[in-house]
Structures are given as structure tokens and as C-alpha cells.
Protein backbone atom coordinates (compact mmCIF):
# COMPACT_ATOMS: atom_id res chain seq x y z
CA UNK A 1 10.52 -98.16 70.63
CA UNK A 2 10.58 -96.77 73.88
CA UNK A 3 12.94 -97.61 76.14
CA UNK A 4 12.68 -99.74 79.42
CA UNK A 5 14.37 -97.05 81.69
CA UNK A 6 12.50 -94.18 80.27
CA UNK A 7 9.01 -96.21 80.40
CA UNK A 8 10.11 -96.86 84.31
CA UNK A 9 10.76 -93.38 84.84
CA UNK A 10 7.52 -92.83 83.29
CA UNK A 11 5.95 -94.94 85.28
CA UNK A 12 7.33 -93.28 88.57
CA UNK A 13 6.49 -89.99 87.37
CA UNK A 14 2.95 -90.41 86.65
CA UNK A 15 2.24 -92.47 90.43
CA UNK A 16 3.95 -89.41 91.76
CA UNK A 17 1.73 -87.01 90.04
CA UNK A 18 -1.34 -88.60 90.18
CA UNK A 19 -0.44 -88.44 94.20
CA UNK A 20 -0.50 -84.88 93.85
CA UNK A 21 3.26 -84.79 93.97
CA UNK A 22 3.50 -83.28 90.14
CA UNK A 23 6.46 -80.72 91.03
CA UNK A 24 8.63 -84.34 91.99
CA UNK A 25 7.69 -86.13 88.72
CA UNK A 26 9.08 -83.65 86.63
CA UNK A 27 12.78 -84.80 86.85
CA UNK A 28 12.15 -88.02 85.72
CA UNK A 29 9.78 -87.26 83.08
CA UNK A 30 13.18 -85.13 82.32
CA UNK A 31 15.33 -87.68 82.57
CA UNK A 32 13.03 -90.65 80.93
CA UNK A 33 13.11 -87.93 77.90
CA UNK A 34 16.95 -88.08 78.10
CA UNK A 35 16.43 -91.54 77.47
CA UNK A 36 14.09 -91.44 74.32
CA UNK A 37 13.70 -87.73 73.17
CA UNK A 38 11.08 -88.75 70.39
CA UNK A 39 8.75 -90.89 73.29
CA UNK A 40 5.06 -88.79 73.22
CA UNK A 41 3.28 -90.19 75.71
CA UNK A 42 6.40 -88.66 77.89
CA UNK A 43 6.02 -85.56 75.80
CA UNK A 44 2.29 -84.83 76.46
CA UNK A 45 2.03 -85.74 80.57
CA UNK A 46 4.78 -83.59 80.85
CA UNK A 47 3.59 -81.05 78.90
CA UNK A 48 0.26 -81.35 80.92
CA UNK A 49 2.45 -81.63 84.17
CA UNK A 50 4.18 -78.07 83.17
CA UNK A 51 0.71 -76.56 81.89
CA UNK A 52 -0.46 -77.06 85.32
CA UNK A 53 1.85 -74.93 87.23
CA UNK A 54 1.56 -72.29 84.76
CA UNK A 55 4.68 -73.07 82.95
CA UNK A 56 3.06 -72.44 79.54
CA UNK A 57 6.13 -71.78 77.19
CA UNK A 58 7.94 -75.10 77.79
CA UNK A 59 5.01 -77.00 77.58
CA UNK A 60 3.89 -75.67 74.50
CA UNK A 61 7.11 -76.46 72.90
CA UNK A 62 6.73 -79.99 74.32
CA UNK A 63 3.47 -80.08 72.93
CA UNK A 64 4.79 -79.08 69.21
CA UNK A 65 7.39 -81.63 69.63
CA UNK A 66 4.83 -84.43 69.88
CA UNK A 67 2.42 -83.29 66.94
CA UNK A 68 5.32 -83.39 65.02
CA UNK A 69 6.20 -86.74 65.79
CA UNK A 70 2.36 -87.80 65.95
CA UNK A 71 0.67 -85.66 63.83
CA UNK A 72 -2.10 -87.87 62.91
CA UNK A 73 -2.88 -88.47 67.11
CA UNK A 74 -5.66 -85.88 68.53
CA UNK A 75 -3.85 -85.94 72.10
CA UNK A 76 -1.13 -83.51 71.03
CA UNK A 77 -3.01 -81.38 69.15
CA UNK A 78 -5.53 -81.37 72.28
CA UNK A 79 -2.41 -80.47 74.79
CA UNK A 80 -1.42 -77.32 72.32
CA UNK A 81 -4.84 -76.08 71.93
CA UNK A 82 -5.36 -76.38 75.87
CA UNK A 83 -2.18 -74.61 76.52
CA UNK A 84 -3.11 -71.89 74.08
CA UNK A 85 -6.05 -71.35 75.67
CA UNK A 86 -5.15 -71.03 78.64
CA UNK A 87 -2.26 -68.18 76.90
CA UNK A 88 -5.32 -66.49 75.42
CA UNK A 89 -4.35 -66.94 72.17
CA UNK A 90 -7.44 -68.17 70.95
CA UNK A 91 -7.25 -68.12 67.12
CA UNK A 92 -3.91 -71.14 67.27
CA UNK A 93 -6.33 -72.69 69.90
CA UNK A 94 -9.43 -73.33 67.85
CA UNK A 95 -7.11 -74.14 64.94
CA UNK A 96 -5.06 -76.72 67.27
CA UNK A 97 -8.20 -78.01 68.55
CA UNK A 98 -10.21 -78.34 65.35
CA UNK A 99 -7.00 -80.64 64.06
CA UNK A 100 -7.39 -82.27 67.39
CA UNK A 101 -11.47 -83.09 66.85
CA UNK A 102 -10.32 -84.30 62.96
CA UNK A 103 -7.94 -86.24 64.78
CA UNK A 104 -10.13 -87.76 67.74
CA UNK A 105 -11.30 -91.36 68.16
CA UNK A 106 -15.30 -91.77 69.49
CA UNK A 107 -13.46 -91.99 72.56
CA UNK A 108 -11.50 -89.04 72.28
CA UNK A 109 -14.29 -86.87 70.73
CA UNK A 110 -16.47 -85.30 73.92
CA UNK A 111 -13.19 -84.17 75.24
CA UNK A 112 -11.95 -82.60 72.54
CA UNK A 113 -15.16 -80.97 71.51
CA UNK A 114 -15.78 -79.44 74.94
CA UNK A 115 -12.65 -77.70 74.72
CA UNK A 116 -13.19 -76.38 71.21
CA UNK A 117 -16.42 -75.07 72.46
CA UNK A 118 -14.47 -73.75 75.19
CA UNK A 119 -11.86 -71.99 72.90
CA UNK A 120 -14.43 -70.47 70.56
CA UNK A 121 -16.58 -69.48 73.59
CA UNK A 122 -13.27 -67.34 75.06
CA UNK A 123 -13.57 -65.71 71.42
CA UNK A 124 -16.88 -64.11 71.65
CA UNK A 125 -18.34 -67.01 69.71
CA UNK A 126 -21.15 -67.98 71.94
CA UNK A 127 -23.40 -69.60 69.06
CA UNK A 128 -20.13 -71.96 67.39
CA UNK A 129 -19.50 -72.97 71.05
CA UNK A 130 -22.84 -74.00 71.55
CA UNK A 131 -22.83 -76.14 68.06
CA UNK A 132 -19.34 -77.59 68.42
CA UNK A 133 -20.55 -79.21 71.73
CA UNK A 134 -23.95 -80.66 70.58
CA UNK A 135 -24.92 -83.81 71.95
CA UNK A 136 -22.37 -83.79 73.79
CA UNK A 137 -22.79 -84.82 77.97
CA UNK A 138 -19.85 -82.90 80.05
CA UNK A 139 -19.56 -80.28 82.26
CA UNK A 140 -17.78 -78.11 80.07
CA UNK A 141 -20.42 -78.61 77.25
CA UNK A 142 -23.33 -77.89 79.56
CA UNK A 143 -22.30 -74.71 81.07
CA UNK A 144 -21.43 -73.98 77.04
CA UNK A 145 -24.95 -74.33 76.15
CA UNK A 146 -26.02 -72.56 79.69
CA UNK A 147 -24.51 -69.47 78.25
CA UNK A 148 -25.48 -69.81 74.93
CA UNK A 149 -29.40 -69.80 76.71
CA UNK A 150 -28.72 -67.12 79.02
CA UNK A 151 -27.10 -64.62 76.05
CA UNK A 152 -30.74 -65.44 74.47
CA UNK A 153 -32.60 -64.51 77.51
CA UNK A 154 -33.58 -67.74 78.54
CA UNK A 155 -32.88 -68.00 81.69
CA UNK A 156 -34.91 -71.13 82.83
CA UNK A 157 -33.16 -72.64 79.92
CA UNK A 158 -29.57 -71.53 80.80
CA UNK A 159 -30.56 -72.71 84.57
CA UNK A 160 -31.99 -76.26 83.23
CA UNK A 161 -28.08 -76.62 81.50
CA UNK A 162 -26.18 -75.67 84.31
CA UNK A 163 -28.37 -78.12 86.58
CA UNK A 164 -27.91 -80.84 84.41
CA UNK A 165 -23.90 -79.96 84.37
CA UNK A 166 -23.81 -80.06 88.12
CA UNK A 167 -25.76 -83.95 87.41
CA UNK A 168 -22.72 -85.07 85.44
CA UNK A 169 -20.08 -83.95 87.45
CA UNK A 170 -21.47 -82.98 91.43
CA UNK A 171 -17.99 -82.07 92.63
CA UNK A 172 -17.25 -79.92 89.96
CA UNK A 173 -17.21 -76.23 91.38
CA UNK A 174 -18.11 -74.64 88.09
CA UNK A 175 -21.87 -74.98 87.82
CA UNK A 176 -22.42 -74.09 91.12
CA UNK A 177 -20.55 -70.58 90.21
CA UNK A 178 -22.47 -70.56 87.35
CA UNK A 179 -25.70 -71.17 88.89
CA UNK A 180 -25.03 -68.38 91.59
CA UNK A 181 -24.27 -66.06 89.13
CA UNK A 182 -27.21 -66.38 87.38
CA UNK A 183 -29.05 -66.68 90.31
CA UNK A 184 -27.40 -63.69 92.05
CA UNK A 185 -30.36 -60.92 91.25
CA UNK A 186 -33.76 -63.48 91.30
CA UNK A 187 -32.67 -65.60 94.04
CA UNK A 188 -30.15 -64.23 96.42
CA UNK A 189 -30.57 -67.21 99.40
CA UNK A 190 -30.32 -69.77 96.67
CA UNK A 191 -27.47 -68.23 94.94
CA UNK A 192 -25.76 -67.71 98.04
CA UNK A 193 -26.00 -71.37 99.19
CA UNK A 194 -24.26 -72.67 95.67
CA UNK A 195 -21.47 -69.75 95.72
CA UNK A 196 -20.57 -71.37 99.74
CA UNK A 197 -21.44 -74.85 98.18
CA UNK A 198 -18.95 -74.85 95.06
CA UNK A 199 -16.05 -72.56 97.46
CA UNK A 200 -16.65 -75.83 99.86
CA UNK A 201 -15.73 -77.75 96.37
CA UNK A 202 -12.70 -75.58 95.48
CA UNK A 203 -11.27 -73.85 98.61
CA UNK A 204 -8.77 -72.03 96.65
CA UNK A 205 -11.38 -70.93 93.93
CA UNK A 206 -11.21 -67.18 93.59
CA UNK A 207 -14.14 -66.92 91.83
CA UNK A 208 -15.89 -68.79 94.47
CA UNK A 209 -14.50 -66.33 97.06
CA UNK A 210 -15.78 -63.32 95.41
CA UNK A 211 -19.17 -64.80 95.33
CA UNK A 212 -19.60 -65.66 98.46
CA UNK A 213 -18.35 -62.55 99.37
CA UNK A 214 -20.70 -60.53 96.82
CA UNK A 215 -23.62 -62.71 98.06
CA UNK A 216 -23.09 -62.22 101.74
């Protein structure tokens, strides 16, 4: 059971973080694990806290901690596969991930999924993305089947996905790059409107940056 102390450091840490303040929750996600070493909701937001800042290695490692002591819960298996991911080392991410999507609740599932699709898409494998995420309604799984469409040729169909991914999330950056990518050689004004539109989104996107400055 976890402890009172370490669930009100817990508790601290995660207000701080979700106030953007995720460098000064990470002592007393420390300390709360101090407290109870084997608590994995601890385990996993700091393991997301770390994965954010780029500190991939001792995440990971908090992530293996909690599949071990939850091995039959998606939401460590997610964490790993994310962090691996993100390391490029995409063969232990689609097999952390596809335990994850065993693993997952309904609830659970469209996250999960997207990020498979995600991890097999970083492989090369554009057509298991695409059928990992079907029927699926995210971002992620959108801009999935977007390039699925446009490796086809089918642009109109690629441009239909990405649309509909800018529907589900409008303040997500992503299918506005997307879109001005695709864009870029057809439809330079448009293109150049959703590069300036999704660096307005994400300031410090360099993607964005490049775009609009490609586009200009």
C-alpha cells in the first residue's frame, strides 16, 4: 500500500508539473519513491517527467521497474515503448508497445495504438502503421493514415486525413506541418499560411521554423 507521505509528495509533484513547473516536481517524486520504492503510479509520471527533458536512460529504467512490478498494466509498457521511441530503437518499441495494446483497457486502447502506429511508422512500416491505427480517431492516427495515402499517391486522400486530424485536435501543430508539406509544391499561399499557422501553435517548433522559412 502506498504510503501517505509518498502519495502527498505525489500529489505536490504532479500540481507542480501540470503548472509547467516539471524540473521542481522531480525531487519529490524522488523523495515520495524513497518512501515506497515499489509505488508505479510514482514510477511512470516520473518516468514521463524525465522522458520529457530528454533524460531517456533513467526513465527507461524507471519504466522497467514498473512493468516488473505491473506487468499485466498497459501504462508501463506504454511509458517504455514511448521512451524507446523516442531513443530510436524501434524494434523494443513495437515489442513494448504491442505488450502495451495486449495490455490496454477500451480506454487505454486509442492511445496505445496511435503510438504503435507511430513506432512501426519510424520503421519504414507505412502499411502496419496504417492497420494498427484503424478506426481509430486521434491526431497521431490521422496523420498515420495521411501518410499511408500520400506514399500511394493519393494526395486528396492524404489531405482529407490530415484535415480531419487538425478537426480532432485544432491546436495541435502537427497537421498543419503536415498539411504544408504536402501542400508546399501545389499550393504555395495555402501551404504557407498553415506552416505560420501551426509555428503560431508551437513557437519553439523547429520544423515549423523551417517551413515558414522554406515557404517564404
Amino acid at each position: 500500500m502506498t504510503s501517505s507521505k509518498a502519495a502527498a509528495l505525489h500529489a505536490q509533484a504532479l500540481a507542480l508539473a501540470h503548472g509547467g513547473q516539471v524540473r521542481a516536481a522531480l525531487p519529490l517524486w524522488g523523495e515520495a519513491l524513497r518512501q515506497d520504492p515499489s509505488d508505479v503510479d510514482v514510477l511512470l509520471a516520473l518516468g514521463h517527467a524525465l522522458g520529457s527533458i530528454g533524460e531517456h536512460e533513467p526513465a527507461v529504467d524507471l519504466a522497467e521497474r514498473a512493468c516488473k512490478l505491473a506487468p499485466s498494466s498497459s501504462s508501463p509498457w506504454l511509458l517504455l515503448g514511448l521512451l524507446r521511441l523516442e531513443q530510436q530503437q524501434l524494434a523494443t518499441a513495437i515489442e513494448s508497445l504491442v505488450l502495451a495494446r495486449d495490455r490496454s483497457t477500451a480506454a487505454e486502447r486509442d492511445t496505445v495504438v496511435t503510438a504503435l502506429g507511430q513506432a512501426y511508422l519510424a520503421a519504414g512500416h507505412v502499411d502496419e502503421a496504417a492497420a494498427a491505427v484503424v478506426g481509430v480517431d486521434t491526431v497521431g492516427a490521422h496523420i498515420i493514415r495521411g501518410q499511408q495515402l500520400e506514399a500511394r499517391g493519393d494526395v486528396d486522400g492524404a489531405r482529407a486525413a490530415l484535415v480531419r486530424a487538425g478537426e480532432v485536435d485544432p491546436d495541435h501543430p502537427e497537421p498543419y506541418k503536415r498539411l504544408a508539406a504536402l501542400l508546399a509544391l501545389t499550393e504555395p499561399g495555402l501551404a504557407k499560411e498553415l506552416a505560420r499557422h501551426a509555428l503560431v501553435l508551437a513557437p519553439d517548433d523547429s520544423e515549423a521554423r523551417a517551413l515558414v522559412d522554406a515557404l517564404s
